[in-house]
Each structure stands twice: as structure tokens, then as C-alpha cells.
PDB file of N, CA and C in Angstrom:
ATOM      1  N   UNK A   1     -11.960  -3.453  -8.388  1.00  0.00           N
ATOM      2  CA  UNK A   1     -10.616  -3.214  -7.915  1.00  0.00           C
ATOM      3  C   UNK A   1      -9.671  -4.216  -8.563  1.00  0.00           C
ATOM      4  N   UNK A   2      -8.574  -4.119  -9.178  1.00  0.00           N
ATOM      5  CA  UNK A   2      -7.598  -4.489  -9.484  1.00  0.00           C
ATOM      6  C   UNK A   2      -6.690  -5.400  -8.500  1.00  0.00           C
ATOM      7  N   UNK A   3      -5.879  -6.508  -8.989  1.00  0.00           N
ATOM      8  CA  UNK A   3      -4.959  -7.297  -7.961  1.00  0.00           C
ATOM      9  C   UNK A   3      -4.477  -6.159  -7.395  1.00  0.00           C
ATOM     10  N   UNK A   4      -3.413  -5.270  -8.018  1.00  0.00           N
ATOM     11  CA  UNK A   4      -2.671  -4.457  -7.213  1.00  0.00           C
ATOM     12  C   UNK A   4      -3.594  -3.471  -6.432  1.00  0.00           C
ATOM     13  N   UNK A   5      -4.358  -3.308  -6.126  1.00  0.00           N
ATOM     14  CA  UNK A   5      -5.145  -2.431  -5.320  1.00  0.00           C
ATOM     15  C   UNK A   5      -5.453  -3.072  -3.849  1.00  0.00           C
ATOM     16  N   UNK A   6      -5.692  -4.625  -4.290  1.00  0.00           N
ATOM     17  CA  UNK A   6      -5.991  -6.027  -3.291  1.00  0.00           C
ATOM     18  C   UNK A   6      -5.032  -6.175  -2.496  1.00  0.00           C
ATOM     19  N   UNK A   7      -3.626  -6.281  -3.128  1.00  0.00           N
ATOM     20  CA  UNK A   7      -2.239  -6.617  -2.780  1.00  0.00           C
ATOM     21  C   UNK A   7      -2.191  -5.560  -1.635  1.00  0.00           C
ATOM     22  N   UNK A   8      -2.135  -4.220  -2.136  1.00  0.00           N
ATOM     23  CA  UNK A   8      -1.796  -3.216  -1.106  1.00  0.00           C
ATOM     24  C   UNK A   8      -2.601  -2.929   0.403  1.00  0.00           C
ATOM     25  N   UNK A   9      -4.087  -3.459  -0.074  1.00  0.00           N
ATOM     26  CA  UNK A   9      -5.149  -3.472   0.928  1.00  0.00           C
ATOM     27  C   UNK A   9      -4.638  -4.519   1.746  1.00  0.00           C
ATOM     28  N   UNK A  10      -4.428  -5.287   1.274  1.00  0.00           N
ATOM     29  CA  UNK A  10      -3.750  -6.564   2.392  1.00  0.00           C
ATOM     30  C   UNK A  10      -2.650  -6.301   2.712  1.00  0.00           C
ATOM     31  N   UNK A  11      -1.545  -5.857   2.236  1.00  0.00           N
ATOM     32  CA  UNK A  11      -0.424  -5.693   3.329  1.00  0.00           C
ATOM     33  C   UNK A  11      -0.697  -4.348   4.454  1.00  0.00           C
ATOM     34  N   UNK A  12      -1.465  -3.449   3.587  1.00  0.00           N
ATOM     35  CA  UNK A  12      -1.910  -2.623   4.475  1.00  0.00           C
ATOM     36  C   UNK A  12      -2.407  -2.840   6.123  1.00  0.00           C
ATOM     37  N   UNK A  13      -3.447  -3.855   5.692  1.00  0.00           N
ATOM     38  CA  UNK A  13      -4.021  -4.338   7.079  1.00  0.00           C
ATOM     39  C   UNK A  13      -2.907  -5.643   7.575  1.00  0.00           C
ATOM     40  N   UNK A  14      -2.409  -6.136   6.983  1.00  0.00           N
ATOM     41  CA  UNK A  14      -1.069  -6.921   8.061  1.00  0.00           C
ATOM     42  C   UNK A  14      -0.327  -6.043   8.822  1.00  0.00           C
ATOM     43  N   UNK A  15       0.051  -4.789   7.512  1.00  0.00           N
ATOM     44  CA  UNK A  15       0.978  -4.270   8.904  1.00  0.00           C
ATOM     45  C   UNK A  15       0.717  -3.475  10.072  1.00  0.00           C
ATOM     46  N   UNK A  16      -1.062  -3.184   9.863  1.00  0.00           N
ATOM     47  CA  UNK A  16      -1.845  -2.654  10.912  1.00  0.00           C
ATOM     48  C   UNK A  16      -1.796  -3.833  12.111  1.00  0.00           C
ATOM     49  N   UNK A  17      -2.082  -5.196  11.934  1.00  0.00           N
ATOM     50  CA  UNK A  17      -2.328  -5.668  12.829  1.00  0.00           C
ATOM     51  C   UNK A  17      -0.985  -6.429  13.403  1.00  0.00           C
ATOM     52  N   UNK A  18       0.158  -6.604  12.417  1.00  0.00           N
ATOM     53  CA  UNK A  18       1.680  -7.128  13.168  1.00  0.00           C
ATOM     54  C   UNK A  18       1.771  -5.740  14.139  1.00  0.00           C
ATOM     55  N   UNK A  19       1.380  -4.629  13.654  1.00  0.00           N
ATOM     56  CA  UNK A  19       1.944  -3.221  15.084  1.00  0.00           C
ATOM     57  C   UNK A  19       0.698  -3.371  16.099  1.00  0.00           C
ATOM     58  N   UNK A  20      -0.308  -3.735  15.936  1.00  0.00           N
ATOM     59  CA  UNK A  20      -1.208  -3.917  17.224  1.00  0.00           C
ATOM     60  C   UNK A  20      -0.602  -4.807  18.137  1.00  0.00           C
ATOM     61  N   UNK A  21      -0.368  -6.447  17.694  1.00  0.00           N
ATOM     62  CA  UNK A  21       0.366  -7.245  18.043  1.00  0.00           C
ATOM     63  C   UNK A  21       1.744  -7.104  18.437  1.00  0.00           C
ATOM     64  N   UNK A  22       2.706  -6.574  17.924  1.00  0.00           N
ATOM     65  CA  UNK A  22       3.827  -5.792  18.740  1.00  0.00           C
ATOM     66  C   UNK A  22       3.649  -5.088  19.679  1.00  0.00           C
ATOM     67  N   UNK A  23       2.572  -4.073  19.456  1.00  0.00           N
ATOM     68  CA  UNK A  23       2.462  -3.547  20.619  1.00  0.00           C
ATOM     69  C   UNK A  23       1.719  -3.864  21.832  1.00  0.00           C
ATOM     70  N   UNK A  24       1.522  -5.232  21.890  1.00  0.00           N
ATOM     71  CA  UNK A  24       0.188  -5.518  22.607  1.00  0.00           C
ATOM     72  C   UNK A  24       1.559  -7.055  23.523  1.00  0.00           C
ATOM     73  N   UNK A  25       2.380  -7.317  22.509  1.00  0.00           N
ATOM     74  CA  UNK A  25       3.280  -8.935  23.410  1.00  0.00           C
ATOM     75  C   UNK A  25       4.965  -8.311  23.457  1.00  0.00           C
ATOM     76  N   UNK A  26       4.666  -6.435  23.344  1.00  0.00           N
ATOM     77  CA  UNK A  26       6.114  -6.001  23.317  1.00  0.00           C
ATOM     78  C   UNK A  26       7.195  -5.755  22.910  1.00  0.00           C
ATOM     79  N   UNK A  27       6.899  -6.575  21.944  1.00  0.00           N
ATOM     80  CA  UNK A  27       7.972  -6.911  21.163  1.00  0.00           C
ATOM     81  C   UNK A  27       8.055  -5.955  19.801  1.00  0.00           C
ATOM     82  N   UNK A  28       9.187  -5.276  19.776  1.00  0.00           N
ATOM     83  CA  UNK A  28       9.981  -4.269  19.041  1.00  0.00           C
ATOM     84  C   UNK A  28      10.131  -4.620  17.570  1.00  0.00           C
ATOM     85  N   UNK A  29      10.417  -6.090  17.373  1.00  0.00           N
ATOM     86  CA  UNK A  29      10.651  -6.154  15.588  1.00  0.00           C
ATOM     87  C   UNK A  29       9.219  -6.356  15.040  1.00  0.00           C
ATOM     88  N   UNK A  30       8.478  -7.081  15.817  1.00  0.00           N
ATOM     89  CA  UNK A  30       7.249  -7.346  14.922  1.00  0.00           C
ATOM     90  C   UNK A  30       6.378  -6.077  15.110  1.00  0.00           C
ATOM     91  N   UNK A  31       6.696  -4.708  15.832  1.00  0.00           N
ATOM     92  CA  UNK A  31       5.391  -3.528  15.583  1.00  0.00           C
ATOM     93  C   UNK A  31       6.558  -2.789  14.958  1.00  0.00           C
ATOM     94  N   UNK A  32       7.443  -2.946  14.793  1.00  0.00           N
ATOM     95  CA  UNK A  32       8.182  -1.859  13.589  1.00  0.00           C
ATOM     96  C   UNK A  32       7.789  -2.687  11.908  1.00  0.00           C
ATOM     97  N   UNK A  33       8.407  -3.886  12.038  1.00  0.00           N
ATOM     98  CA  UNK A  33       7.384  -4.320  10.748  1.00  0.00           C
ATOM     99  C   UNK A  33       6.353  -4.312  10.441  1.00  0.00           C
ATOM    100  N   UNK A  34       5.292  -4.244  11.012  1.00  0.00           N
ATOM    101  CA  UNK A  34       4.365  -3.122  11.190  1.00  0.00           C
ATOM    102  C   UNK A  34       4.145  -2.101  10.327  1.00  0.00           C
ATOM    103  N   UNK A  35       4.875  -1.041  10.946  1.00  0.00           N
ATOM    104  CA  UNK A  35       4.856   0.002  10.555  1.00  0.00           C
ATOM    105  C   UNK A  35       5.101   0.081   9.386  1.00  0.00           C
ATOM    106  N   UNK A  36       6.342  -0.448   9.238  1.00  0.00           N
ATOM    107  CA  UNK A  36       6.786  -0.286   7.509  1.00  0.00           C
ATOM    108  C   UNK A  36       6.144  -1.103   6.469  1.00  0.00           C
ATOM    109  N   UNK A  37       5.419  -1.854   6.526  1.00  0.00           N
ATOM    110  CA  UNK A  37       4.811  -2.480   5.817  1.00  0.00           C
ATOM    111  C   UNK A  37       3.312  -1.511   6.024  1.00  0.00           C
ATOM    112  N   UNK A  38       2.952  -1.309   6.849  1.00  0.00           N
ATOM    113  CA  UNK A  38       1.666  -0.175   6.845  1.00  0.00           C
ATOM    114  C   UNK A  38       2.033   1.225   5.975  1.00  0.00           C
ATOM    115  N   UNK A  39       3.166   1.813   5.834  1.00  0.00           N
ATOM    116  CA  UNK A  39       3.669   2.827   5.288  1.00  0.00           C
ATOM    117  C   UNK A  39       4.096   2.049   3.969  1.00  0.00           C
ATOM    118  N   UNK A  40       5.225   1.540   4.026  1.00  0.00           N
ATOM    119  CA  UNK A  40       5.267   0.745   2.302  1.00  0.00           C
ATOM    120  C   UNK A  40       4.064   0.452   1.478  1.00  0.00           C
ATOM    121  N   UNK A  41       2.789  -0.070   2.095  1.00  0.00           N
ATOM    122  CA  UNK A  41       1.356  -0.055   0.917  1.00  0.00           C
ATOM    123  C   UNK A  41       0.986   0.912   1.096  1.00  0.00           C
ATOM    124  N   UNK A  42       1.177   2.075   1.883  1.00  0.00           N
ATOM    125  CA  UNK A  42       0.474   3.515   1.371  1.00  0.00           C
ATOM    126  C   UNK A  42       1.324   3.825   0.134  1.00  0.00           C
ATOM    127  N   UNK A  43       2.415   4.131  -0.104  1.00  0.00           N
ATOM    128  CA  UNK A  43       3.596   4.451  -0.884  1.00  0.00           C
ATOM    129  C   UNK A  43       3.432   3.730  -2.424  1.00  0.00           C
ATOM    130  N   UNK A  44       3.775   2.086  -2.171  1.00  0.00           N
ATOM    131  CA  UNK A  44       2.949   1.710  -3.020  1.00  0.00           C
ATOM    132  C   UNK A  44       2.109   2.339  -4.238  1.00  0.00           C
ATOM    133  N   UNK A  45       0.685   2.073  -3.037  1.00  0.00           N
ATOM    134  CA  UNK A  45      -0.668   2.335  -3.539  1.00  0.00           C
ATOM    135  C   UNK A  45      -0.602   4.070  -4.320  1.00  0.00           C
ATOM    136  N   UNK A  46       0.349   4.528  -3.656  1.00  0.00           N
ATOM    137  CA  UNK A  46       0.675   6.032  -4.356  1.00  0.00           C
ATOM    138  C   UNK A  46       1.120   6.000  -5.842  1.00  0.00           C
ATOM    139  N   UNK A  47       2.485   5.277  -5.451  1.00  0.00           N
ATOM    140  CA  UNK A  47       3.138   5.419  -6.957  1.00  0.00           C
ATOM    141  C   UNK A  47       2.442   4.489  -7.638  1.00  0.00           C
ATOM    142  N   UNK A  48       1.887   3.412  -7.804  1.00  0.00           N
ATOM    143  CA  UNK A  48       0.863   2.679  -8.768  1.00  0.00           C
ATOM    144  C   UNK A  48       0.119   3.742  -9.248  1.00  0.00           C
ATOM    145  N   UNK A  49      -0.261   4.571  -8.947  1.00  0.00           N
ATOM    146  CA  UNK A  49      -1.785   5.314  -9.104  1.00  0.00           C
ATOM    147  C   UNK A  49      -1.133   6.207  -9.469  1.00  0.00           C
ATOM    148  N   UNK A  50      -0.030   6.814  -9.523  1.00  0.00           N
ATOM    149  CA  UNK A  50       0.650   8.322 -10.383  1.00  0.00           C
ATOM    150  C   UNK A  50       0.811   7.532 -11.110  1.00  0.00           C
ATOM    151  N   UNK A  51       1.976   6.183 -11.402  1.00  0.00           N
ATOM    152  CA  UNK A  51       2.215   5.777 -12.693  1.00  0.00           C
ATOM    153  C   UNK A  51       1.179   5.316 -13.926  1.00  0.00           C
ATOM    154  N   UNK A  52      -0.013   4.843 -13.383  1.00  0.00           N
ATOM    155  CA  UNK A  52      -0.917   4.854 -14.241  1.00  0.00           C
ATOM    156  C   UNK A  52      -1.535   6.251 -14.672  1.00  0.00           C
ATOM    157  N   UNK A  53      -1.601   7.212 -14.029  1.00  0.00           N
ATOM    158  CA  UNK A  53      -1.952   8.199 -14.560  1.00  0.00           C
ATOM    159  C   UNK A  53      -1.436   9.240 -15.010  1.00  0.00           C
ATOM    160  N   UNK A  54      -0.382   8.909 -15.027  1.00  0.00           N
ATOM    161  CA  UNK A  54       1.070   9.232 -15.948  1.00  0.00           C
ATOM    162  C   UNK A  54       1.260   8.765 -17.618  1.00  0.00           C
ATOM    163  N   UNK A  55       0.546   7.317 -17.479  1.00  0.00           N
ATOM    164  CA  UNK A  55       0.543   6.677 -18.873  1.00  0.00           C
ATOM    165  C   UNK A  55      -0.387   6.199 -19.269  1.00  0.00           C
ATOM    166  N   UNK A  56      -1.305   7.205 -19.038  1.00  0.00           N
ATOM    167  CA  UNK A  56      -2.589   6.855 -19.829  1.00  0.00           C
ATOM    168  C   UNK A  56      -2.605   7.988 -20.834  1.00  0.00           C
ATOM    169  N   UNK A  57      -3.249   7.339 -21.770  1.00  0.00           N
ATOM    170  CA  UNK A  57      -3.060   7.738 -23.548  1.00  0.00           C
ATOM    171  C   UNK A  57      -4.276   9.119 -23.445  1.00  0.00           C
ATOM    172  N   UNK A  58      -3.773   9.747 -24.260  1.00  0.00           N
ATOM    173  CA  UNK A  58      -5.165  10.860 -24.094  1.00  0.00           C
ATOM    174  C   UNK A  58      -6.391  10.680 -25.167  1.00  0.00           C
ATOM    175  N   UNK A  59      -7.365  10.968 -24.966  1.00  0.00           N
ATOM    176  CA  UNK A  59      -8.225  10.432 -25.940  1.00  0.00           C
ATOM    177  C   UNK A  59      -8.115  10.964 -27.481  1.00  0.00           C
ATOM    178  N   UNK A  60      -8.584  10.554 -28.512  1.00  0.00           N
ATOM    179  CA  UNK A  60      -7.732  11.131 -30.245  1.00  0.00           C
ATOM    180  C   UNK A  60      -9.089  12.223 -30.246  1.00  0.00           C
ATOM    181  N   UNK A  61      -9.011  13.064 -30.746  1.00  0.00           N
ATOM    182  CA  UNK A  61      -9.693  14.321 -30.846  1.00  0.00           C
ATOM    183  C   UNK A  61      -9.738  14.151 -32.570  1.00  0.00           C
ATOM    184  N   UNK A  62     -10.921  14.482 -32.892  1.00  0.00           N
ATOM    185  CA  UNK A  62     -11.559  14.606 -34.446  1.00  0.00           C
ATOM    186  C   UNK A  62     -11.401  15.599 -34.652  1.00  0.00           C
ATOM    187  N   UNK A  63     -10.896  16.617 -36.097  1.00  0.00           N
ATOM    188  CA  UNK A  63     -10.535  17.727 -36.205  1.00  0.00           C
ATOM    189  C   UNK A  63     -11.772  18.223 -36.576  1.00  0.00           C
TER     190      UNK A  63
END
């Protein structure tokens, strides 16, 4: 796995556990950050992975 694959896995699971934690001491800003940071590394992890496979070279074909 790649940094950026790492990067996203980890904010992924922060913003899983800042919305457990919001939702667990109540509090409204820290389980919406949360959320968006749980949704921002899906998104992410999306467009990384179209853009690389967007610009990858095609292999040279021998006539």
C-alpha cells in the first residue's frame, strides 16, 4: 500500500472514532467532524484511484 492509501485509512478511522466520541459526550462539532472527515477519505481515496487510472500509460504493442 502506498502513503496515500495509509493517509486515507487513517483519517478514515479518525473520523470514525471523533463521530463515536461525539456521539457518545454529545457534543455536535466533534461527531460532525467526524463525519466529514469519514466521507472526505472515502472521496479522497476515490479520486486518487480514478486519477491514477486515468494516467496510466498503455502498454507499447509490437506490430
Amino acid at each position: 500500500m502506498s502513503w496515500t492509501d495509509w493517509t486515507c485509512l487513517g483519517i478514515f478511522i479518525l473520523g470514525f472514532l471523533l463521530f463515536l466520541v461525539g456521539a457518545n459526550i454529545y457534543n455536535a462539532i466533534v461527531g460532525y467532524s467526524g463525519i466529514y472527515l469519514f466521507i472526505g477519505a472515502i472521496a479522497a481515496y476515490l479520486i486518487l484511484y480514478v486519477y491514477t487510472e486515468f494516467t496510466k500509460k498503455p502498454p507499447i504493442q509490437n506490430p
